[in-house]
N, C-alpha and C. Protein backbone atom coordinates (compact mmCIF):
# COMPACT_ATOMS: atom_id res chain seq x y z
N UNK A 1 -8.61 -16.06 -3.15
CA UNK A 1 -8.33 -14.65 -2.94
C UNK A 1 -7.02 -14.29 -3.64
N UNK A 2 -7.18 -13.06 -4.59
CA UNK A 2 -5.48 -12.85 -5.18
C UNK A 2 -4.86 -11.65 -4.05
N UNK A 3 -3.83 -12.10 -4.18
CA UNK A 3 -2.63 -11.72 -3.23
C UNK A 3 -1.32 -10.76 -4.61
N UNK A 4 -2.06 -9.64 -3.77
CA UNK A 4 -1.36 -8.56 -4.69
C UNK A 4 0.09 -7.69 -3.84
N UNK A 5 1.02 -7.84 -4.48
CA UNK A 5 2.31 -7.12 -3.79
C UNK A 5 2.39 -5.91 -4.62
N UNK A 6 2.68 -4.93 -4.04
CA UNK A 6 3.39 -3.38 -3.71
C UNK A 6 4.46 -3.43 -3.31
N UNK A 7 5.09 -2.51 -4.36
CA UNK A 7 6.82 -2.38 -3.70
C UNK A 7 7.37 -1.08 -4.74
N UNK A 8 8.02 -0.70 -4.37
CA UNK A 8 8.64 0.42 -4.77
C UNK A 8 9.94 0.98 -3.92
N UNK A 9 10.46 1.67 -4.58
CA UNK A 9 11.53 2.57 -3.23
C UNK A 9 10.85 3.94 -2.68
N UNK A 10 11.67 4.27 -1.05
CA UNK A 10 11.32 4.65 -0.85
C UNK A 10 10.38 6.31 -1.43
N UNK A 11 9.49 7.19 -0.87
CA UNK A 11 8.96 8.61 -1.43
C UNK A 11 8.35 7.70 -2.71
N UNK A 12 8.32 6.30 -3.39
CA UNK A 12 8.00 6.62 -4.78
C UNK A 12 5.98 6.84 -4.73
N UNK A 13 5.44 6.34 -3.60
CA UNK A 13 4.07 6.67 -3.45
C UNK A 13 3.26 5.41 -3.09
N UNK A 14 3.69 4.39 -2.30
CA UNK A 14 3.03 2.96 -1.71
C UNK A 14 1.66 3.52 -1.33
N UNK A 15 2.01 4.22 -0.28
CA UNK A 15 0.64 4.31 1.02
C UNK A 15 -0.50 5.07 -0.23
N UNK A 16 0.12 6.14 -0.76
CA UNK A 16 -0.83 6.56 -1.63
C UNK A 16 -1.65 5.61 -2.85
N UNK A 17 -0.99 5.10 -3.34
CA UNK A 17 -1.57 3.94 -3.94
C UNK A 17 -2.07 3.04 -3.32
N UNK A 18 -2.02 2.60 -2.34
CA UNK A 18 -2.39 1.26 -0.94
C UNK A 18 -3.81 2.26 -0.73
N UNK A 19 -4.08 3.04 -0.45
CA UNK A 19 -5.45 3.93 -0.09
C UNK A 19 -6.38 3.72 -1.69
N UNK A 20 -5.95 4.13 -2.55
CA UNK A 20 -6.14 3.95 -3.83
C UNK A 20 -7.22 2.67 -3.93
N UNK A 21 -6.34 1.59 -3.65
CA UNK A 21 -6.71 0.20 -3.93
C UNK A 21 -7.66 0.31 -3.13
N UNK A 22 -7.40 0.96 -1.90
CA UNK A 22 -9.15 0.27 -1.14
C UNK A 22 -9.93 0.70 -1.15
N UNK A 23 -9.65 2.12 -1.47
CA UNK A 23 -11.33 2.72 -1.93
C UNK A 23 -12.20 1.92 -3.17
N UNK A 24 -11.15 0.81 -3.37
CA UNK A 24 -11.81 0.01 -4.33
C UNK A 24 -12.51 -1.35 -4.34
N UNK A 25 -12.21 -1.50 -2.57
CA UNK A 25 -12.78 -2.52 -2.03
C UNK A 25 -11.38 -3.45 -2.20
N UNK A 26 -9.94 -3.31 -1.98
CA UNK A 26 -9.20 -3.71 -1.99
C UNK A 26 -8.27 -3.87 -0.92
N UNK A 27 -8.22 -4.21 0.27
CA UNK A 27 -7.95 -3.48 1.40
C UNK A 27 -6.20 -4.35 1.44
N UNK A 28 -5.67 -3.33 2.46
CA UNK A 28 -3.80 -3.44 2.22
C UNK A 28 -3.08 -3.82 4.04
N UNK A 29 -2.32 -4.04 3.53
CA UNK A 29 -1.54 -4.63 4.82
C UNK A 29 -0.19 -3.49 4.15
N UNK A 30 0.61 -3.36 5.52
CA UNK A 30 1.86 -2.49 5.19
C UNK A 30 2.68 -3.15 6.27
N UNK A 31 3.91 -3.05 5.20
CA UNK A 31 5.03 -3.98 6.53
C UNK A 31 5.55 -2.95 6.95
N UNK A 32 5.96 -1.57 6.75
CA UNK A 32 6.35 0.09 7.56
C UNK A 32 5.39 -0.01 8.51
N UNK A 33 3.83 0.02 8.71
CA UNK A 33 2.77 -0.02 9.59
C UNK A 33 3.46 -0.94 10.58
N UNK A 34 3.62 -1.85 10.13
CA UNK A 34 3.69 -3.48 11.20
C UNK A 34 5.27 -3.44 12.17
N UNK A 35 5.65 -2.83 11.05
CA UNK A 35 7.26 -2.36 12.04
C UNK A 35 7.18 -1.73 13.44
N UNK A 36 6.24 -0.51 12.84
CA UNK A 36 6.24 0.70 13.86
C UNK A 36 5.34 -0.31 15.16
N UNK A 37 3.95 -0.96 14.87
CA UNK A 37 3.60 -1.69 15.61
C UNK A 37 4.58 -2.34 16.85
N UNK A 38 5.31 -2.84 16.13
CA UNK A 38 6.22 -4.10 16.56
C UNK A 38 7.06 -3.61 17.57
N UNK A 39 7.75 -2.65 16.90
CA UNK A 39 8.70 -1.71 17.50
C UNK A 39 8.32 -0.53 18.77
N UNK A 40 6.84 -0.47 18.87
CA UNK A 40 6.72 0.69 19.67
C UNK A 40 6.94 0.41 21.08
N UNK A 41 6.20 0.96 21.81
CA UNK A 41 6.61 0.93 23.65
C UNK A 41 6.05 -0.30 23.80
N UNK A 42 6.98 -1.23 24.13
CA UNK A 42 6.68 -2.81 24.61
C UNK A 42 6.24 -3.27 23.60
N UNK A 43 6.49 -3.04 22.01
CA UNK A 43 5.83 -4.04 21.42
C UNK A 43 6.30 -5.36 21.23
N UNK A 44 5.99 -6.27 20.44
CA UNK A 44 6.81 -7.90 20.49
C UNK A 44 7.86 -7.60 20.00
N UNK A 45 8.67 -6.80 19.28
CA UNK A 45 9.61 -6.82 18.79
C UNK A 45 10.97 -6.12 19.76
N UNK A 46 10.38 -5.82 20.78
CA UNK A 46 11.93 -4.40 21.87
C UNK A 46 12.42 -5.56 22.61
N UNK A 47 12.01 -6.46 23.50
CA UNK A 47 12.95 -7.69 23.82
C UNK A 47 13.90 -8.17 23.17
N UNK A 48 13.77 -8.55 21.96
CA UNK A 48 14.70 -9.21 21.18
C UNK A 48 15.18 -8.17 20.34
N UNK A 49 14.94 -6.71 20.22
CA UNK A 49 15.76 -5.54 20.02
C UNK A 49 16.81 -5.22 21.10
N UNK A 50 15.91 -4.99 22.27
CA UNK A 50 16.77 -4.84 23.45
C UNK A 50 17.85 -5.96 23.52
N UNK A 51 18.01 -7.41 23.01
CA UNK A 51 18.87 -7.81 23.09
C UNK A 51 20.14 -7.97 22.30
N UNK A 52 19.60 -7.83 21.19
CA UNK A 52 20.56 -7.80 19.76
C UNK A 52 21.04 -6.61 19.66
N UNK A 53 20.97 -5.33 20.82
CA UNK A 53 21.36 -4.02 19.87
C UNK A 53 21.23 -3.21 21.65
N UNK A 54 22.32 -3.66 22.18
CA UNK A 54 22.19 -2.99 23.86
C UNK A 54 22.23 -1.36 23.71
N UNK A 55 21.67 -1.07 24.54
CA UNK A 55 21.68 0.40 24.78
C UNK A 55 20.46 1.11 23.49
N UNK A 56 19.65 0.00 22.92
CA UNK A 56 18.87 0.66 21.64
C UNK A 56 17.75 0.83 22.46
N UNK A 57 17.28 0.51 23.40
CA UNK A 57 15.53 0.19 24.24
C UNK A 57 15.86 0.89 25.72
N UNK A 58 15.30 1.54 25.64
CA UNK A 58 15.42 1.98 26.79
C UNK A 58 13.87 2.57 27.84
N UNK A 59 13.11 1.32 28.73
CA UNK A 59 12.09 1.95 29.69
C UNK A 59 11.05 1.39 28.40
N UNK A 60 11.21 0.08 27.90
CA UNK A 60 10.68 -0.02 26.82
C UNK A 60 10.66 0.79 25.07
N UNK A 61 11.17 1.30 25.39
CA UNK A 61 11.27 2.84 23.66
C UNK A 61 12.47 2.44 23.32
N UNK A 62 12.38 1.74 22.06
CA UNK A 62 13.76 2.00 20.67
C UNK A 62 13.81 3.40 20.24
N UNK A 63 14.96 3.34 20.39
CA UNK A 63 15.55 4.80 20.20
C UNK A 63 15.75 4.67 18.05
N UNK A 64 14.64 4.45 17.47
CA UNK A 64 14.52 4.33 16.14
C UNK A 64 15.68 4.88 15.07
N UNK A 65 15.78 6.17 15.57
CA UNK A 65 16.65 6.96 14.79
C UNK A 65 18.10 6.39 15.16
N UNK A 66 18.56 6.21 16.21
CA UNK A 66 19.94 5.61 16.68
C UNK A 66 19.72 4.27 15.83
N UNK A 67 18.97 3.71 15.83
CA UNK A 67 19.16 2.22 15.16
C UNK A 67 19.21 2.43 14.03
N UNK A 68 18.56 3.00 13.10
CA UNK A 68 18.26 3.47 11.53
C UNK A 68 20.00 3.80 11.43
N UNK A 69 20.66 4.66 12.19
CA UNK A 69 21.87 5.39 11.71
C UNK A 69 22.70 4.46 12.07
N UNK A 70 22.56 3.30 13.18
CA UNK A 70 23.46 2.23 12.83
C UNK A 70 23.35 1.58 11.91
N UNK A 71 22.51 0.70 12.04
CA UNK A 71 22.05 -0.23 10.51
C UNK A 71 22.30 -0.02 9.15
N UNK A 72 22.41 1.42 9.20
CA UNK A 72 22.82 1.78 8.02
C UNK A 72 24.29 1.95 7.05
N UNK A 73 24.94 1.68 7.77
CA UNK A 73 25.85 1.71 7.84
C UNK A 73 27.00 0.38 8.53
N UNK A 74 26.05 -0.35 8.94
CA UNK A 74 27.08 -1.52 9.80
C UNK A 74 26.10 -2.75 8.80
N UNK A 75 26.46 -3.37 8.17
CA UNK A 75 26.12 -4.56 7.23
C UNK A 75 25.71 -5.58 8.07
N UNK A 76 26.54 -6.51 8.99
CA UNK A 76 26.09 -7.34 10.00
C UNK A 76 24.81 -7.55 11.09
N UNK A 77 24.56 -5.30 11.84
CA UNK A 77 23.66 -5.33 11.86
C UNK A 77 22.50 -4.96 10.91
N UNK A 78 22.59 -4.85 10.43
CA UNK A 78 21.13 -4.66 9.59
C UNK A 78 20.85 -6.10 9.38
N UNK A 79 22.03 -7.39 9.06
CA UNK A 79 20.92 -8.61 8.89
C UNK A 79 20.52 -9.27 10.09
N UNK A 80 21.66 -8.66 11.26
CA UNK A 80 20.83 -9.10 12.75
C UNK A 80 19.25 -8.53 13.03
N UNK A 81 19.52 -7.10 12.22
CA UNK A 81 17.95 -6.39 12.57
C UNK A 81 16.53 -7.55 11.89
N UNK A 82 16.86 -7.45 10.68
CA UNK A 82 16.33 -8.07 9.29
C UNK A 82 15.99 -9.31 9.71
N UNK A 83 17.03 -10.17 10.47
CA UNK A 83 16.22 -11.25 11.33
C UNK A 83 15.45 -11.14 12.21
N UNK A 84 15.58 -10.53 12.93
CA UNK A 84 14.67 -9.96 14.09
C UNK A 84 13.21 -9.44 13.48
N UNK A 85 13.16 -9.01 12.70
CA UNK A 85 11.64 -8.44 12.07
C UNK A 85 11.45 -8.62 11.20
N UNK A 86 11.67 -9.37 10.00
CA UNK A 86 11.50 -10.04 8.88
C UNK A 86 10.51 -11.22 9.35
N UNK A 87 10.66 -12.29 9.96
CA UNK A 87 9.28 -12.78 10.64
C UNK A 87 8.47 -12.39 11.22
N UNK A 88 8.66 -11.66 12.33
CA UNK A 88 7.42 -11.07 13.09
C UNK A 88 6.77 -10.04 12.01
N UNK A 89 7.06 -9.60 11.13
CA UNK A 89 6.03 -8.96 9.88
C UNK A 89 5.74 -9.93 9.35
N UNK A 90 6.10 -11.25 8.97
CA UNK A 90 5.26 -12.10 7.95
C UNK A 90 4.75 -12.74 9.20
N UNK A 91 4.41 -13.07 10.10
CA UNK A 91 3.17 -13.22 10.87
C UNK A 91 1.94 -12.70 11.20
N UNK A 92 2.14 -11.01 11.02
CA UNK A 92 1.20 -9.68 11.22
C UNK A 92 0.39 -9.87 9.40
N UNK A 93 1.46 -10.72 9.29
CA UNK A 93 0.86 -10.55 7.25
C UNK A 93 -0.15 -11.64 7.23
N UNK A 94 0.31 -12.77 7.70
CA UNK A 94 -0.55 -14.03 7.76
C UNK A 94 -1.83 -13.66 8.50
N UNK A 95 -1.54 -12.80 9.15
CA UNK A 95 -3.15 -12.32 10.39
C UNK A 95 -3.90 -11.79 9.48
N UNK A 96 -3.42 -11.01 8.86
CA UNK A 96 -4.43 -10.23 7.97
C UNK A 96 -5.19 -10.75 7.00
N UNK A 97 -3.76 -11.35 6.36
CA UNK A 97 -4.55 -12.04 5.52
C UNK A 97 -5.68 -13.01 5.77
N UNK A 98 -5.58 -13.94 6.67
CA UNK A 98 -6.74 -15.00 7.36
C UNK A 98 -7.83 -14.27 7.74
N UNK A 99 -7.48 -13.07 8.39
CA UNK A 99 -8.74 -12.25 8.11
C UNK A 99 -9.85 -11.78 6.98
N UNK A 100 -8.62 -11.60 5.81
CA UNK A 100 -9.10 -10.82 4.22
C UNK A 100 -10.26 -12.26 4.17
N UNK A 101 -9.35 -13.54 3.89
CA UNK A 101 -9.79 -14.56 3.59
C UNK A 101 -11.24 -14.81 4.56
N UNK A 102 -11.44 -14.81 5.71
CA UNK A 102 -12.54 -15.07 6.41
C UNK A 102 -13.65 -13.94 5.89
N UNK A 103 -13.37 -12.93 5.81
CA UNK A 103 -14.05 -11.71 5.56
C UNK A 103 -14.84 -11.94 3.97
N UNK A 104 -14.28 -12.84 3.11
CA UNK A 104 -14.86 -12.91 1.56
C UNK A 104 -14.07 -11.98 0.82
N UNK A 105 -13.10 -11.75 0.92
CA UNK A 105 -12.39 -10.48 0.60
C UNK A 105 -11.70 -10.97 -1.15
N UNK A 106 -12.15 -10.31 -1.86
CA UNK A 106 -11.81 -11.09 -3.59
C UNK A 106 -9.94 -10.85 -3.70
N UNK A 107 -9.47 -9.93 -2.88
CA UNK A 107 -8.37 -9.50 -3.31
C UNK A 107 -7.68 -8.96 -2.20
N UNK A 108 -6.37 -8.83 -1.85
CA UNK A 108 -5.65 -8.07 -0.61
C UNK A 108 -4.27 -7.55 -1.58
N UNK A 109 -3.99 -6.26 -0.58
CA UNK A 109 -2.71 -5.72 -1.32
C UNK A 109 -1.85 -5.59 -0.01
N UNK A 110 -0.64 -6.05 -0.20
CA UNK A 110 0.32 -6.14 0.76
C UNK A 110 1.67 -4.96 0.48
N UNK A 111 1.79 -4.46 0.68
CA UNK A 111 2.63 -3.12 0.67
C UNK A 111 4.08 -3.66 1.24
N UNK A 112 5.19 -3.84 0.40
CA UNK A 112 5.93 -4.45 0.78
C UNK A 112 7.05 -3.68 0.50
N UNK A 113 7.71 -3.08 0.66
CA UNK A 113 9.11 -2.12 0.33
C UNK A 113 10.08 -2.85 -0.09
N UNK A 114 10.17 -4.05 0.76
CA UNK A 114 11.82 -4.57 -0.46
C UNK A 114 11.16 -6.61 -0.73
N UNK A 115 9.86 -6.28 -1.24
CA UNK A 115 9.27 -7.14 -2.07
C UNK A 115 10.54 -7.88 -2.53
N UNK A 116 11.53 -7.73 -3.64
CA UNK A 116 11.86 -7.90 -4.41
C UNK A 116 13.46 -8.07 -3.30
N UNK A 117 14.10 -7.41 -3.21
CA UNK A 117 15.00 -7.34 -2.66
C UNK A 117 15.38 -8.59 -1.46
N UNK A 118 13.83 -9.30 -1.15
CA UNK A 118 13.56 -10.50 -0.04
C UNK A 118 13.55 -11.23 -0.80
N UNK A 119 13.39 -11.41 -2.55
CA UNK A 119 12.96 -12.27 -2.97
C UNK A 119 12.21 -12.91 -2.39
N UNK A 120 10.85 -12.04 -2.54
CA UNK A 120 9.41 -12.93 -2.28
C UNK A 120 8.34 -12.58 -3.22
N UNK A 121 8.59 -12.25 -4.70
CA UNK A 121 7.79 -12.41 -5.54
C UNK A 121 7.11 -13.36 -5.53
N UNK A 122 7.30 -14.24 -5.87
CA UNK A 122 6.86 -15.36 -5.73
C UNK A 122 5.95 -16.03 -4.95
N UNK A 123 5.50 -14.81 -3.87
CA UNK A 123 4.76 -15.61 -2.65
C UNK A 123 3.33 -15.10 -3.39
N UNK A 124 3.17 -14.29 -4.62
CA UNK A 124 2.43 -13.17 -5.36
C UNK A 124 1.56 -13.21 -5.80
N UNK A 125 0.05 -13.26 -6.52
CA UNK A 125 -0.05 -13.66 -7.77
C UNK A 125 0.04 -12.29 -8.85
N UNK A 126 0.01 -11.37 -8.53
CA UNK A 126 0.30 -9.91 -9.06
C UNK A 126 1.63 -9.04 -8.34
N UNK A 127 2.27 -8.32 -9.04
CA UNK A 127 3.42 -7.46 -8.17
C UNK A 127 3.29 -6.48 -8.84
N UNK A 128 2.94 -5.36 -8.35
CA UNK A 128 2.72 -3.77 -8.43
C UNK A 128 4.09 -2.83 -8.35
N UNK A 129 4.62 -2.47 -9.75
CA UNK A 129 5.55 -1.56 -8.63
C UNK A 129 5.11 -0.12 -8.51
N UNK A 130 5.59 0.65 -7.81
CA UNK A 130 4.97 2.01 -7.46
C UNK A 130 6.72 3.13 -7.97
N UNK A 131 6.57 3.93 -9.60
CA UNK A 131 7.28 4.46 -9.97
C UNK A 131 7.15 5.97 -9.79
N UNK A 132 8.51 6.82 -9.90
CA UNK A 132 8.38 8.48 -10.09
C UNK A 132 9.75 8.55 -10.03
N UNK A 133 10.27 9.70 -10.55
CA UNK A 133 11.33 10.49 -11.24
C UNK A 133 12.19 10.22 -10.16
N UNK A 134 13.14 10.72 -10.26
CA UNK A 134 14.52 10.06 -8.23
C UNK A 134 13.79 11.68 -8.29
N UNK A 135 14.11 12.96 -8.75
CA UNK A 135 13.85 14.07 -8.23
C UNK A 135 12.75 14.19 -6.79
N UNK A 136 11.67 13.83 -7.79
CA UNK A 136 10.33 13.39 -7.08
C UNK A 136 10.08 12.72 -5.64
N UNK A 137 10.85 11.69 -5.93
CA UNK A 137 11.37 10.61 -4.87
C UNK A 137 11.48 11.31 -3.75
N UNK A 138 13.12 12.19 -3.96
CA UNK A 138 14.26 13.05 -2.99
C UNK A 138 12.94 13.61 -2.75
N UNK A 139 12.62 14.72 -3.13
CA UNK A 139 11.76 15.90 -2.65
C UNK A 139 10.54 15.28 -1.89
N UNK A 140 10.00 14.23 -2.02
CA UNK A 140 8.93 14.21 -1.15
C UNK A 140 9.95 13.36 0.11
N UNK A 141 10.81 12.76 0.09
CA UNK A 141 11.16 12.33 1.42
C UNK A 141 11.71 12.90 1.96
N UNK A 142 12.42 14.14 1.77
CA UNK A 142 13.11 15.35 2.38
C UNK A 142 12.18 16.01 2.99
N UNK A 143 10.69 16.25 2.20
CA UNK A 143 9.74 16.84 3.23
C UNK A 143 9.51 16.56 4.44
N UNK A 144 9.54 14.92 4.45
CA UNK A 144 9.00 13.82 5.59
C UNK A 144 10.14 14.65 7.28
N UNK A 145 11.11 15.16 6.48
CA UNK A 145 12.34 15.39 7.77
C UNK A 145 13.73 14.56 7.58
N UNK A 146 13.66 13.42 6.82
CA UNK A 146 14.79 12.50 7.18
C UNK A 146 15.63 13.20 6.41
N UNK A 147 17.29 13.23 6.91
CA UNK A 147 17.90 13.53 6.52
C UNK A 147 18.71 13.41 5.12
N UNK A 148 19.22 14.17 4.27
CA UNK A 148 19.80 13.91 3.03
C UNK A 148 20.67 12.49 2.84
N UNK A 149 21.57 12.41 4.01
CA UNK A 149 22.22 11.44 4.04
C UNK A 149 22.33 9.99 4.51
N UNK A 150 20.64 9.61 4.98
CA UNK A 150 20.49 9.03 5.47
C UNK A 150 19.48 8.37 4.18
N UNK A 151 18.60 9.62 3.81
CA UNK A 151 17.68 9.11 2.16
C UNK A 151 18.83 8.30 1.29
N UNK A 152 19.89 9.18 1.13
CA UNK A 152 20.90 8.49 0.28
C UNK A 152 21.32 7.52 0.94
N UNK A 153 21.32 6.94 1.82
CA UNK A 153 21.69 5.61 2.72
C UNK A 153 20.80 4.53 2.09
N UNK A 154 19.61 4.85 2.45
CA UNK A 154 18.40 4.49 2.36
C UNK A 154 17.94 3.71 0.74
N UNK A 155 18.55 4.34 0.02
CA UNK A 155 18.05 4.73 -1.84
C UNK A 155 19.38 3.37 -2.23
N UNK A 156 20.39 3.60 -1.47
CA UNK A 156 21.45 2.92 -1.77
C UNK A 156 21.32 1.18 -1.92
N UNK A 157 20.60 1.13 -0.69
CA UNK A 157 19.95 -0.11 -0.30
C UNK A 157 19.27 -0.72 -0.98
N UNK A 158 18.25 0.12 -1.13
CA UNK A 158 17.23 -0.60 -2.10
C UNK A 158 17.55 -0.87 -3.79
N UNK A 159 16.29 -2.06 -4.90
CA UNK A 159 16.70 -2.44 -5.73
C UNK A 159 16.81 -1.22 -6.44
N UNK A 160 17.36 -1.01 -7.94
CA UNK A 160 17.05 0.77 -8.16
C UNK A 160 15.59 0.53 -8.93
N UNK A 161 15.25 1.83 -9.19
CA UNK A 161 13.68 1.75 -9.51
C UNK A 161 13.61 1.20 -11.16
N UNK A 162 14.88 1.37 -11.59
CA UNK A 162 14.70 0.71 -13.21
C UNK A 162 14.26 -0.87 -13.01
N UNK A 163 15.51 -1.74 -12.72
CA UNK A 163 15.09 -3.07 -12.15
C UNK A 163 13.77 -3.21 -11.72
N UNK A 164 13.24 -2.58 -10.53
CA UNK A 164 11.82 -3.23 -9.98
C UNK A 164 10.92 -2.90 -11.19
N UNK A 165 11.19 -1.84 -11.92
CA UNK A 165 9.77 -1.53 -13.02
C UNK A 165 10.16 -2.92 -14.05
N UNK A 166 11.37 -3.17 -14.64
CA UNK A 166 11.71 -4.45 -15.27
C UNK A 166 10.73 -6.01 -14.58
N UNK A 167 11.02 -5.75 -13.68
CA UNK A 167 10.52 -6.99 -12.20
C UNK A 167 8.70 -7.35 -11.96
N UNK A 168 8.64 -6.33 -12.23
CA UNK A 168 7.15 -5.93 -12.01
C UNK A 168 6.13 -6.38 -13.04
N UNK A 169 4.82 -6.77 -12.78
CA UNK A 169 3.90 -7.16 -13.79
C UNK A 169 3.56 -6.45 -14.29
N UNK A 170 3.15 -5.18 -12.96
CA UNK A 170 2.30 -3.74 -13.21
C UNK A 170 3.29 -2.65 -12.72
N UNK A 171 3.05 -1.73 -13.59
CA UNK A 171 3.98 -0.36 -13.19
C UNK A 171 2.95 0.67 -12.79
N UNK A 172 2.91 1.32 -11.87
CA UNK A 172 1.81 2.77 -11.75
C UNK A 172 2.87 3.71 -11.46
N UNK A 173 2.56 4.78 -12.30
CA UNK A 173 3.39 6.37 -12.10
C UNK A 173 2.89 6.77 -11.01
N UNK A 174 3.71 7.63 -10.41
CA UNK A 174 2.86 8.63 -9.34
C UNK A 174 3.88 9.54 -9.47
N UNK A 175 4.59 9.95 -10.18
CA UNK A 175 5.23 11.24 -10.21
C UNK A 175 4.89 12.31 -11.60
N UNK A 176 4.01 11.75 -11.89
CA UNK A 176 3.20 12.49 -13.24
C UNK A 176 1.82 13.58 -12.81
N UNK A 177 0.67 12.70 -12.37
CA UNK A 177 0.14 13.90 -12.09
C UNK A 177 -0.86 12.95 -11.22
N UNK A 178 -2.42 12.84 -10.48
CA UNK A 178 -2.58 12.32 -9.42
C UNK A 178 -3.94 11.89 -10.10
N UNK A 179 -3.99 11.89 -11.21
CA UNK A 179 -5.13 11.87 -12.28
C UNK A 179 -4.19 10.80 -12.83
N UNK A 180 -2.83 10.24 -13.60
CA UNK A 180 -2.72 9.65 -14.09
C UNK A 180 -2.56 8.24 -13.16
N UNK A 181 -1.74 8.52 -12.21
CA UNK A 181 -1.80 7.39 -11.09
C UNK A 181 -3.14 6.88 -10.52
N UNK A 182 -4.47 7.55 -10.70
CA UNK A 182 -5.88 7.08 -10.38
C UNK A 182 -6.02 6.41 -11.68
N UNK A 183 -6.07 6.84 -13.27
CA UNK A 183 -6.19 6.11 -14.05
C UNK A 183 -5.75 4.53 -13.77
N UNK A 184 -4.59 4.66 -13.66
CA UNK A 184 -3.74 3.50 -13.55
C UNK A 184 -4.45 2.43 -13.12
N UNK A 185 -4.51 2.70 -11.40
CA UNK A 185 -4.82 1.83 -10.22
C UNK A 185 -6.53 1.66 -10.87
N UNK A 186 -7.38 2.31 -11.73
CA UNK A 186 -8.52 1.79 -12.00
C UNK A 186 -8.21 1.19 -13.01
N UNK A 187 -7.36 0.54 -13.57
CA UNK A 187 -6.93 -0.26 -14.81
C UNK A 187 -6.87 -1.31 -14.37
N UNK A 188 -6.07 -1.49 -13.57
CA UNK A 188 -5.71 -2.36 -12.79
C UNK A 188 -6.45 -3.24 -11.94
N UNK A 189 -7.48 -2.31 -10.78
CA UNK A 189 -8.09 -2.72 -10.74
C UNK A 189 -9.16 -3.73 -11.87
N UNK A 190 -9.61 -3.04 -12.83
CA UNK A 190 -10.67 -3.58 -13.53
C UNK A 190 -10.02 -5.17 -13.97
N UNK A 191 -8.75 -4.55 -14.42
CA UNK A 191 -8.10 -6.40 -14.71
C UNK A 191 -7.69 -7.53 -13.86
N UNK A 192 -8.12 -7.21 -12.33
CA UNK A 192 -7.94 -8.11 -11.80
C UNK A 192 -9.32 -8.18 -10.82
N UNK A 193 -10.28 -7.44 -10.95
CA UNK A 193 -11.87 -7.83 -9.92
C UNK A 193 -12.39 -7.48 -11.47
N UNK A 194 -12.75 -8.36 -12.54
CA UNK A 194 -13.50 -7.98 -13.82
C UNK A 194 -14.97 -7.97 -12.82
């Protein structure tokens, strides 16, 4: 089975491309999905939130946004966070995948946001990056609600989008038009399920 990675920064268009792939019989795992999982009311992940980050869980519920605006800003925690859920997503990944694999599945796409940044290319046999203009970027994640200064928190973090397109096997636009990003992903496709 090939084991295809997705990564991009944030707004550049994952989930939209991750849908893409499976209408192609390509089906995707997302580590944002597996977070929220993890993280929600009692999920496996608020114990060992609740302990690394007092006053973040409260009646079971991470207070998400309070943690996001720490982390962001405090270096130490974010790699206390980063430990904390950096495995329990590559376990939710291994599930799936053993699934893809039991299922006959020719191909899986794993949606990975800081792919590259974990240095885990390598775990790969394809790496996708998902590109568009920073304009593009800003404007669709400003829609989402999050704040200006928190996107710029956010953007800061990650690799910049020149590097990952350098990094990358495959590049797909999605800030061009929604016809050229379908081209793409059927290119792509075709060169890797001939």
């Amino acid at each position: 089975m090939m084991v295809i990675g997705l990564t991009g920064g944030i707004g550049m268009g994952k989930s939209t491309v991750a849908r893409m792939f499976a209408a192609h019989s390509v089906p995707g795992f997302n580590a944002d999905d597996a977070v929220h999982r993890l993280q929600a009311k009692n999920g496996r992940a608020i114990p060992l939130l609740a302990s690394a980050f007092p006053g973040m869980v409260r009646h079971g519920v991470l207070d998400r946004a309070r943690l996001r605006a720490l982390v962001l800003h405090d270096e130490p925690a974010m790699r206390r966070l980063e430990r904390i859920m950096h495995p329990l997503v590559r376990a939710e990944e291994r599930i799936f995948r053993a699934r893809a694999q039991r299922a006959g599945r020719r191909a899986v796409l794993l949606d990975i946001p800081l792919l590259f940044e974990t240095n885990s290319a390598e775990r790969f046999d394809l790496v996708i990056t998902v590109s568009a203009p920073r304009a593009v970027q800003i404007s669709r994640v400003l829609r989402r609600g999050l704040p200006r200064a928190q996107l710029e928190a956010i953007i800061a973090r990650q690799m910049p989008d020149a590097q990952k397109r350098r990094l990358a096997d495959v590049v797909i636009p999605t800030g061009l038009s929604k016809f050229h990003t379908i081209r793409a992903v059927r290119r792509t496709v075709r060169r890797i399920l001939p």
